[in-house]
PDB file of N, CA and C in Angstrom:
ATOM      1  N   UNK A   1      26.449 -39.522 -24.350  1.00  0.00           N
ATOM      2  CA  UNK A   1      26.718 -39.164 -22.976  1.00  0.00           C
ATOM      3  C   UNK A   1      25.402 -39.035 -22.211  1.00  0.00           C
ATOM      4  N   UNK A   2      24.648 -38.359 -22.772  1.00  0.00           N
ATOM      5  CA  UNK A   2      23.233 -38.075 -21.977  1.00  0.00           C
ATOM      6  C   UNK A   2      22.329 -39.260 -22.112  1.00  0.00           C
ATOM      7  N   UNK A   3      22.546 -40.600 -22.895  1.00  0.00           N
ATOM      8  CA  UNK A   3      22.019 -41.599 -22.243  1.00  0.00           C
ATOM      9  C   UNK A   3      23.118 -42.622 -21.099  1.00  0.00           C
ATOM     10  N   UNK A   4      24.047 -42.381 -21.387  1.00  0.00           N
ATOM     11  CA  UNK A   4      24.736 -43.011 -20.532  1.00  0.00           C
ATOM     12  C   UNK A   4      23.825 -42.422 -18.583  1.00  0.00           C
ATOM     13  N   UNK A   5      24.114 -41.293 -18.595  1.00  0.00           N
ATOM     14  CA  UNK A   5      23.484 -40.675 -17.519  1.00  0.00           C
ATOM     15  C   UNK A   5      21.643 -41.058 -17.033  1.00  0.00           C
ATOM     16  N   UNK A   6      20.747 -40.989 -18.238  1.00  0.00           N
ATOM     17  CA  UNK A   6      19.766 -41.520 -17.747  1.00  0.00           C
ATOM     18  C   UNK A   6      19.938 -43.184 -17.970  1.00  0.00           C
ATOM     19  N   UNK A   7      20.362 -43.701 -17.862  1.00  0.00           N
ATOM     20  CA  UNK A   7      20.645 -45.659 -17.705  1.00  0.00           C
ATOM     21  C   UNK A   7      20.923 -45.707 -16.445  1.00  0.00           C
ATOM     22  N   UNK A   8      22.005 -44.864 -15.765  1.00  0.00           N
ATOM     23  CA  UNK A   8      22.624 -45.458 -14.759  1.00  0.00           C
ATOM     24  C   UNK A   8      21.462 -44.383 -13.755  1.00  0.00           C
ATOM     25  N   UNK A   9      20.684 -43.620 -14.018  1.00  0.00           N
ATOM     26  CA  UNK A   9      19.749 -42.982 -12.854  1.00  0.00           C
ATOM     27  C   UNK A   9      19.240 -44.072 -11.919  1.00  0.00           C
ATOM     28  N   UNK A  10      18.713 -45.445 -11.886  1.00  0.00           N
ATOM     29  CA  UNK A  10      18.124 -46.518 -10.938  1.00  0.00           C
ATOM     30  C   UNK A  10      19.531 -46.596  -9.967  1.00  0.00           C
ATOM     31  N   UNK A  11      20.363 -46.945 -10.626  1.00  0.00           N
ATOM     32  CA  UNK A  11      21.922 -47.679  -9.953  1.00  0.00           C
ATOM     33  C   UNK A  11      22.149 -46.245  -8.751  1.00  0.00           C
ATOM     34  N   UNK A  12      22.101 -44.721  -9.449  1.00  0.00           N
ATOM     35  CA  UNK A  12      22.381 -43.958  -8.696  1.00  0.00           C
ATOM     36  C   UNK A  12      21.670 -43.666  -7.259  1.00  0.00           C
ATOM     37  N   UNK A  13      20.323 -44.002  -7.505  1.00  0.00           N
ATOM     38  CA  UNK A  13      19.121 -43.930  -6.715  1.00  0.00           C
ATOM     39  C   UNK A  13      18.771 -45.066  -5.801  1.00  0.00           C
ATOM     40  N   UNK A  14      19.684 -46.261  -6.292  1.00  0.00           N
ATOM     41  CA  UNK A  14      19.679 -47.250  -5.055  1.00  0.00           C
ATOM     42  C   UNK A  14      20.405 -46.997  -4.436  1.00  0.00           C
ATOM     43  N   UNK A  15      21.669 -46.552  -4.961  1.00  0.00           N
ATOM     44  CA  UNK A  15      22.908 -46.006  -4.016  1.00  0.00           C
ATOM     45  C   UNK A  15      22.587 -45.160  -2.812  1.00  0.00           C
ATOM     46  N   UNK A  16      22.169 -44.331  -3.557  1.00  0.00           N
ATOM     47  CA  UNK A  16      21.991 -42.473  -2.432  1.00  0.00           C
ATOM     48  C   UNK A  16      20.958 -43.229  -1.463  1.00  0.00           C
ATOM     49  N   UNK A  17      20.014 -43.314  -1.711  1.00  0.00           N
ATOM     50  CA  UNK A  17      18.767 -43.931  -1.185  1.00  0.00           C
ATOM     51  C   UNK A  17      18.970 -44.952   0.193  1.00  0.00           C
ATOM     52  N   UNK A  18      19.706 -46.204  -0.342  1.00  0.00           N
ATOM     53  CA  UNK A  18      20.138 -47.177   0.213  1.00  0.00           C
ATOM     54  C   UNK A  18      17.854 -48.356  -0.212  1.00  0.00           C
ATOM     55  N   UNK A  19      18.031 -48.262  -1.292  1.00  0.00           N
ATOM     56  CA  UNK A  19      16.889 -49.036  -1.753  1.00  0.00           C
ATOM     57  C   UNK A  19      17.635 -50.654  -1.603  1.00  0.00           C
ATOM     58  N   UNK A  20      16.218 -51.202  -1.980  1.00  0.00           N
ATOM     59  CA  UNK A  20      16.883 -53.142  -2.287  1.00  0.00           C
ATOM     60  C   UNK A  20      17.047 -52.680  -3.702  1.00  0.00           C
ATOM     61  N   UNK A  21      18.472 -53.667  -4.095  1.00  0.00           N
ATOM     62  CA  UNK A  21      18.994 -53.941  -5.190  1.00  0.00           C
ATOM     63  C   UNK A  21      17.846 -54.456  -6.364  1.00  0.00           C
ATOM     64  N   UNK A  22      17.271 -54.949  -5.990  1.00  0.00           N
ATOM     65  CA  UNK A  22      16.212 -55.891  -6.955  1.00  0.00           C
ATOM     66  C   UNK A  22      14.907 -54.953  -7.537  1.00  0.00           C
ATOM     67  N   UNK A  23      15.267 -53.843  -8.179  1.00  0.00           N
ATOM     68  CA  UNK A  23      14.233 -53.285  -8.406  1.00  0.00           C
ATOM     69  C   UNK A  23      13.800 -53.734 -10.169  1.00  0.00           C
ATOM     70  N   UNK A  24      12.198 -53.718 -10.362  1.00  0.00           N
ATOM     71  CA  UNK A  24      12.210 -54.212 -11.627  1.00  0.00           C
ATOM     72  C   UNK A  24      12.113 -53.844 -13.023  1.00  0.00           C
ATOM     73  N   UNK A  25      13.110 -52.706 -12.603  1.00  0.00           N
ATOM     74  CA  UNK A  25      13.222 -52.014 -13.787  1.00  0.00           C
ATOM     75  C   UNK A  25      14.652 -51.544 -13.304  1.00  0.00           C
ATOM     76  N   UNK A  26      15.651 -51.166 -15.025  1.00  0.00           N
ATOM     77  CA  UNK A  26      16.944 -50.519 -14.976  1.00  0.00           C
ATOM     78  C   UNK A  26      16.841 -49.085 -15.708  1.00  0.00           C
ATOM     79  N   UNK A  27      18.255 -48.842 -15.870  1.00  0.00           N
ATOM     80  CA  UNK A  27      18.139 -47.890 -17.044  1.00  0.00           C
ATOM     81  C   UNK A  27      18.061 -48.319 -18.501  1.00  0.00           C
ATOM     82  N   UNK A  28      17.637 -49.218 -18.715  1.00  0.00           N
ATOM     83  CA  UNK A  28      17.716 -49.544 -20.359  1.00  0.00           C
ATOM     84  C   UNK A  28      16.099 -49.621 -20.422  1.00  0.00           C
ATOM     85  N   UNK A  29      15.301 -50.039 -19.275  1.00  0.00           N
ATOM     86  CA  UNK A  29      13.808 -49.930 -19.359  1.00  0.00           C
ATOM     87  C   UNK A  29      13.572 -48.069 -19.602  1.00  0.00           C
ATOM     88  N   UNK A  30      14.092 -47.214 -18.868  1.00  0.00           N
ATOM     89  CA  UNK A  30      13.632 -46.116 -18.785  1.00  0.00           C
ATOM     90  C   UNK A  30      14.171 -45.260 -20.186  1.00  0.00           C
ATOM     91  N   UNK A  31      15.163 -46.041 -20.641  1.00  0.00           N
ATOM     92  CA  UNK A  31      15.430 -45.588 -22.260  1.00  0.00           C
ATOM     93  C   UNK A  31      14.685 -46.253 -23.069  1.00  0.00           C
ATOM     94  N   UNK A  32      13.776 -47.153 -23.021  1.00  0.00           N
ATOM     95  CA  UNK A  32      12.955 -47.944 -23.939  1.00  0.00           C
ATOM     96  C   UNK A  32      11.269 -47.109 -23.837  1.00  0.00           C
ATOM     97  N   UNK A  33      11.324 -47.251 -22.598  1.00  0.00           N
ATOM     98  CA  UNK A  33       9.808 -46.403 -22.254  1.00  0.00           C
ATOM     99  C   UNK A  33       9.979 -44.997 -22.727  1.00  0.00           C
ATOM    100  N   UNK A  34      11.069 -44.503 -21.884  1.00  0.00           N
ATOM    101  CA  UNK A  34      11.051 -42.877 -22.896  1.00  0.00           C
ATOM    102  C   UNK A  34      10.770 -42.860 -24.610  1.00  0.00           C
ATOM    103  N   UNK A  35      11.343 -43.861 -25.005  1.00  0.00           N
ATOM    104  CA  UNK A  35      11.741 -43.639 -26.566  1.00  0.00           C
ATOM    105  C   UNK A  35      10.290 -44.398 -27.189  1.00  0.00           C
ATOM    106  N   UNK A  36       9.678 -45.076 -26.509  1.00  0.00           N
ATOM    107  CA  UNK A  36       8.001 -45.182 -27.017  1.00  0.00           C
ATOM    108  C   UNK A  36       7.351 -44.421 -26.674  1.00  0.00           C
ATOM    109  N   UNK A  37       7.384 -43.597 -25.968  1.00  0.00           N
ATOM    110  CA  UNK A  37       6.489 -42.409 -25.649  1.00  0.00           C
ATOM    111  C   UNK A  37       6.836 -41.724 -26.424  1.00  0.00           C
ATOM    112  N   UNK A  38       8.372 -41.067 -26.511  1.00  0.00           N
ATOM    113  CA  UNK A  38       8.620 -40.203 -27.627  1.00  0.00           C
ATOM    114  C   UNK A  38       7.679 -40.124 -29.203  1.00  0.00           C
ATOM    115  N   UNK A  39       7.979 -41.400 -29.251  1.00  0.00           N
ATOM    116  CA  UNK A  39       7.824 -41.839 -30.692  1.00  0.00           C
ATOM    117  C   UNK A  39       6.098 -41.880 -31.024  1.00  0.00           C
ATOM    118  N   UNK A  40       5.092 -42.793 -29.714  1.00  0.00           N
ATOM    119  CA  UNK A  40       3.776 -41.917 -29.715  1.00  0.00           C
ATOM    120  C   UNK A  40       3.905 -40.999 -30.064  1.00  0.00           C
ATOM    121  N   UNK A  41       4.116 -39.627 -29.250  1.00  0.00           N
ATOM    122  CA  UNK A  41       3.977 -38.841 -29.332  1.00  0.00           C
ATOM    123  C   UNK A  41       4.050 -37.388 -30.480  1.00  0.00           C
ATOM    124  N   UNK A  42       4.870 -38.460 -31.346  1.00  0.00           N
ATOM    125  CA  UNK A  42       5.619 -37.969 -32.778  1.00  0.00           C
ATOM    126  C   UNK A  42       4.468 -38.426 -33.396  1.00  0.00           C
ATOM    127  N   UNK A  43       4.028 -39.720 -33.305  1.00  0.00           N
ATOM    128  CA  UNK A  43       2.801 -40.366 -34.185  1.00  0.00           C
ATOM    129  C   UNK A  43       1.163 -39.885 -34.595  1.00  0.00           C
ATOM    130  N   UNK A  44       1.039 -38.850 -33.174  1.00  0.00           N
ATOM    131  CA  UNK A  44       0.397 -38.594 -32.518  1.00  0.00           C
ATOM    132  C   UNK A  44       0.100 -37.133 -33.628  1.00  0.00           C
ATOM    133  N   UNK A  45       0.958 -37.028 -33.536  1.00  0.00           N
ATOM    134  CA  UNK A  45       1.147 -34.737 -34.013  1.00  0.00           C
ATOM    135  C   UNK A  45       1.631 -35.051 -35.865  1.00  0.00           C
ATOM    136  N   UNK A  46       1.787 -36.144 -36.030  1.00  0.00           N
ATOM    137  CA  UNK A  46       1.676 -36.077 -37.379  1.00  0.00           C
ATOM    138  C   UNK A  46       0.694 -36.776 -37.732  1.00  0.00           C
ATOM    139  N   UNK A  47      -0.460 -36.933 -37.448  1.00  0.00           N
ATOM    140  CA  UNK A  47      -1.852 -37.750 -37.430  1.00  0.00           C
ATOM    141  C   UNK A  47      -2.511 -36.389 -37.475  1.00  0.00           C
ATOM    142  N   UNK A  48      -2.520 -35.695 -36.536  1.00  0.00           N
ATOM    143  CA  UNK A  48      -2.995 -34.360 -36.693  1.00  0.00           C
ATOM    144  C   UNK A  48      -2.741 -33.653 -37.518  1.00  0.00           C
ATOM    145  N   UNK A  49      -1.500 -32.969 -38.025  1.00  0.00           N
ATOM    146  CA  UNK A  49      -0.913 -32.201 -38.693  1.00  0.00           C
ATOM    147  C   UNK A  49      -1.437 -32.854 -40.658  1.00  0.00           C
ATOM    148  N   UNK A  50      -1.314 -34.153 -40.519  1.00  0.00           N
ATOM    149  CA  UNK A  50      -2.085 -34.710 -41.620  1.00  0.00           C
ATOM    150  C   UNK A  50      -3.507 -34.352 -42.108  1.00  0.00           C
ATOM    151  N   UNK A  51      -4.121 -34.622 -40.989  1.00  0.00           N
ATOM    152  CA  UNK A  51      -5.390 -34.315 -40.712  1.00  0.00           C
ATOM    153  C   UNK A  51      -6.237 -32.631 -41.266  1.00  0.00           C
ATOM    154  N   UNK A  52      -5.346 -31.585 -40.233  1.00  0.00           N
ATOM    155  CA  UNK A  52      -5.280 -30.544 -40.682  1.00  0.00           C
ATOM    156  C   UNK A  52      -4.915 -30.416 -42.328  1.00  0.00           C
ATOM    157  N   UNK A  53      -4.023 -30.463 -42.683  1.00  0.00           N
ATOM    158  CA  UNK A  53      -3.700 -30.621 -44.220  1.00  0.00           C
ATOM    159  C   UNK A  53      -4.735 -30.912 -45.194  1.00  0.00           C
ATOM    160  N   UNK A  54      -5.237 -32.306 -44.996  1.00  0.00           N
ATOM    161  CA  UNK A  54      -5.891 -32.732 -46.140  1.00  0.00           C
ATOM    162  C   UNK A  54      -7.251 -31.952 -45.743  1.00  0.00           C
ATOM    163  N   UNK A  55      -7.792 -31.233 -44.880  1.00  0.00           N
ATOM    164  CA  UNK A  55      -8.898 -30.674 -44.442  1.00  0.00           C
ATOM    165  C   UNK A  55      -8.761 -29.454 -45.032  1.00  0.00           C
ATOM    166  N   UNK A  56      -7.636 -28.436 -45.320  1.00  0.00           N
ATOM    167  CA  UNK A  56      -7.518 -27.432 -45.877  1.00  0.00           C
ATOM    168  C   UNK A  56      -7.512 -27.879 -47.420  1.00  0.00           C
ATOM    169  N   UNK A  57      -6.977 -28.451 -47.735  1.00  0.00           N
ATOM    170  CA  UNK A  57      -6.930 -29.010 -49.048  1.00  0.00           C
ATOM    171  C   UNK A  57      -8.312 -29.149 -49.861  1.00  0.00           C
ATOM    172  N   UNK A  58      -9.185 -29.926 -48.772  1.00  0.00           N
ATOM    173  CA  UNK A  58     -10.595 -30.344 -49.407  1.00  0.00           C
ATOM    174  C   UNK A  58     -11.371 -29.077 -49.103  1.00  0.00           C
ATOM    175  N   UNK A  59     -11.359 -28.151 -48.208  1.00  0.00           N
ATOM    176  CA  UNK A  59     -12.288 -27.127 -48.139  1.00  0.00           C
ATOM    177  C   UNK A  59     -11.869 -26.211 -49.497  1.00  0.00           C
ATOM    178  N   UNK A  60     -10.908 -26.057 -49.828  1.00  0.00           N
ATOM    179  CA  UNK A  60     -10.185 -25.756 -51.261  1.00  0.00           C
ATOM    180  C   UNK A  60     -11.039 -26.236 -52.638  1.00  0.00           C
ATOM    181  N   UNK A  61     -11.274 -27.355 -52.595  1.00  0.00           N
ATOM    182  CA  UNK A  61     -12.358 -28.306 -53.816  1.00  0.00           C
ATOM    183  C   UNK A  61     -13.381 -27.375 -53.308  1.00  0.00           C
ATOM    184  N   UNK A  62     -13.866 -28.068 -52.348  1.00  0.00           N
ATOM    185  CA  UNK A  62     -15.324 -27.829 -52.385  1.00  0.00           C
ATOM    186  C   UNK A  62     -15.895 -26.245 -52.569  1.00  0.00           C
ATOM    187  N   UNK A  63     -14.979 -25.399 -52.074  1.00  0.00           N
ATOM    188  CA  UNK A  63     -16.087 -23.667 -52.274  1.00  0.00           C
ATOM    189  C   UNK A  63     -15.101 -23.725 -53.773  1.00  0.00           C
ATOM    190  N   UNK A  64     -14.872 -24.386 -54.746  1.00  0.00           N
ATOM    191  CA  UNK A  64     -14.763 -23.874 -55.843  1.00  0.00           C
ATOM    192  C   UNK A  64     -13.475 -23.169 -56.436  1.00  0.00           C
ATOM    193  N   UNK A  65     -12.360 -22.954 -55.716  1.00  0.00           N
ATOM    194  CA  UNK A  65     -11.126 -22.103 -56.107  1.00  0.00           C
ATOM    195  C   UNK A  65     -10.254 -23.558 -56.892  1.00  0.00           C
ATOM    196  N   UNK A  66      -9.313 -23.108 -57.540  1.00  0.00           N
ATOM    197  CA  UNK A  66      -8.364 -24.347 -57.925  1.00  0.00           C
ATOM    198  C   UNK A  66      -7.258 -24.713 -56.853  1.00  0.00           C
ATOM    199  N   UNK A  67      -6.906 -25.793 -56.329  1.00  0.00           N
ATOM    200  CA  UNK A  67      -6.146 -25.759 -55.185  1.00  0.00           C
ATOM    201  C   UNK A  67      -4.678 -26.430 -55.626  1.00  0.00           C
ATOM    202  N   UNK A  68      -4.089 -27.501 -54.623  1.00  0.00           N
ATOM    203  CA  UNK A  68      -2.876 -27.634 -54.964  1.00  0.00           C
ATOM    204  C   UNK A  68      -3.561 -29.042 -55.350  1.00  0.00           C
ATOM    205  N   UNK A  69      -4.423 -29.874 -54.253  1.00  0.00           N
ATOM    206  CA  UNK A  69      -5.027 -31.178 -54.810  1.00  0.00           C
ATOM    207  C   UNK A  69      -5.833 -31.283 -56.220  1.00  0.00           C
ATOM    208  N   UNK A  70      -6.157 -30.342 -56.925  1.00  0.00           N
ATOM    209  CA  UNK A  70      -6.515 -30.423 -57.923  1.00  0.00           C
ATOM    210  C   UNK A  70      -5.741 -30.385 -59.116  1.00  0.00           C
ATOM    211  N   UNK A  71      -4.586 -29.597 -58.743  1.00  0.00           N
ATOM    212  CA  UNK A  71      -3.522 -29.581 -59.682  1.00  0.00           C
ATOM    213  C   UNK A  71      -2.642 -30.794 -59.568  1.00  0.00           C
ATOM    214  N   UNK A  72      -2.517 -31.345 -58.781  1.00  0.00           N
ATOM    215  CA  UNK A  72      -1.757 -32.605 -58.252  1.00  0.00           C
ATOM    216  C   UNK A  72      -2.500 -33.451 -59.102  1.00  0.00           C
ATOM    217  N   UNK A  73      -3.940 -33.440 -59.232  1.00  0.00           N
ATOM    218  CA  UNK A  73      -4.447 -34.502 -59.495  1.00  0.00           C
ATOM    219  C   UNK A  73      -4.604 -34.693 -61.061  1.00  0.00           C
ATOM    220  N   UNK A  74      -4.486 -33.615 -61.874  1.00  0.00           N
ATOM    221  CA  UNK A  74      -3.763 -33.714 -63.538  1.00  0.00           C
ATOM    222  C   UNK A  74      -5.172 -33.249 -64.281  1.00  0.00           C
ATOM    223  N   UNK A  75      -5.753 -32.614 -63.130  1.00  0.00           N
ATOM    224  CA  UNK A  75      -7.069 -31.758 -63.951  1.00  0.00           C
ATOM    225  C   UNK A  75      -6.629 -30.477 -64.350  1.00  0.00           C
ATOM    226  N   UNK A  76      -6.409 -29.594 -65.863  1.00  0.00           N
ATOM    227  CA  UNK A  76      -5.956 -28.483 -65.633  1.00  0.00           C
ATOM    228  C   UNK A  76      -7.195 -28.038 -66.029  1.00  0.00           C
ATOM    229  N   UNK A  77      -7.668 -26.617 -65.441  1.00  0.00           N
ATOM    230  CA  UNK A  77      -9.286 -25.874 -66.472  1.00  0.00           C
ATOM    231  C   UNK A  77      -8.953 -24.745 -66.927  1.00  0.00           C
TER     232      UNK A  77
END
């Protein structure tokens, strides 16, 4: 239902408006563009969130404690 509603937002907005018909974009562009941005944006925060991770992980090795990457990795001491 709630894409049905943003598709037809251009159609509604030529209406009310009284725009030219010929605009070059519809609602299936503004569901395509939303949903690549979305999806950046998902790409985006798990690039980070990765990032963060393996950074806690390695500060873990290096001052010397046993971590989870070391145990993962089939060293037991």
């Amino acid at each position: 239902v709630y894409l049905l509603f943003v598709a037809l937002i251009p159609t509604v907005l030529i209406m009310a408006l009284g725009l030219n018909a010929k605009l070059p974009f519809g609602g299936t562009t503004i569901l395509i563009i939303a949903g690549v941005g979305l999806d950046t944006l998902r790409q985006a925060k798990a690039q980070t969130e990765q990032f963060q991770y393996t950074g806690f992980l390695l500060e873990n090795v290096e001052s010397g404690t046993k971590s989870l990457l070391s145990t993962v990795g089939g060293s037991h001491e």
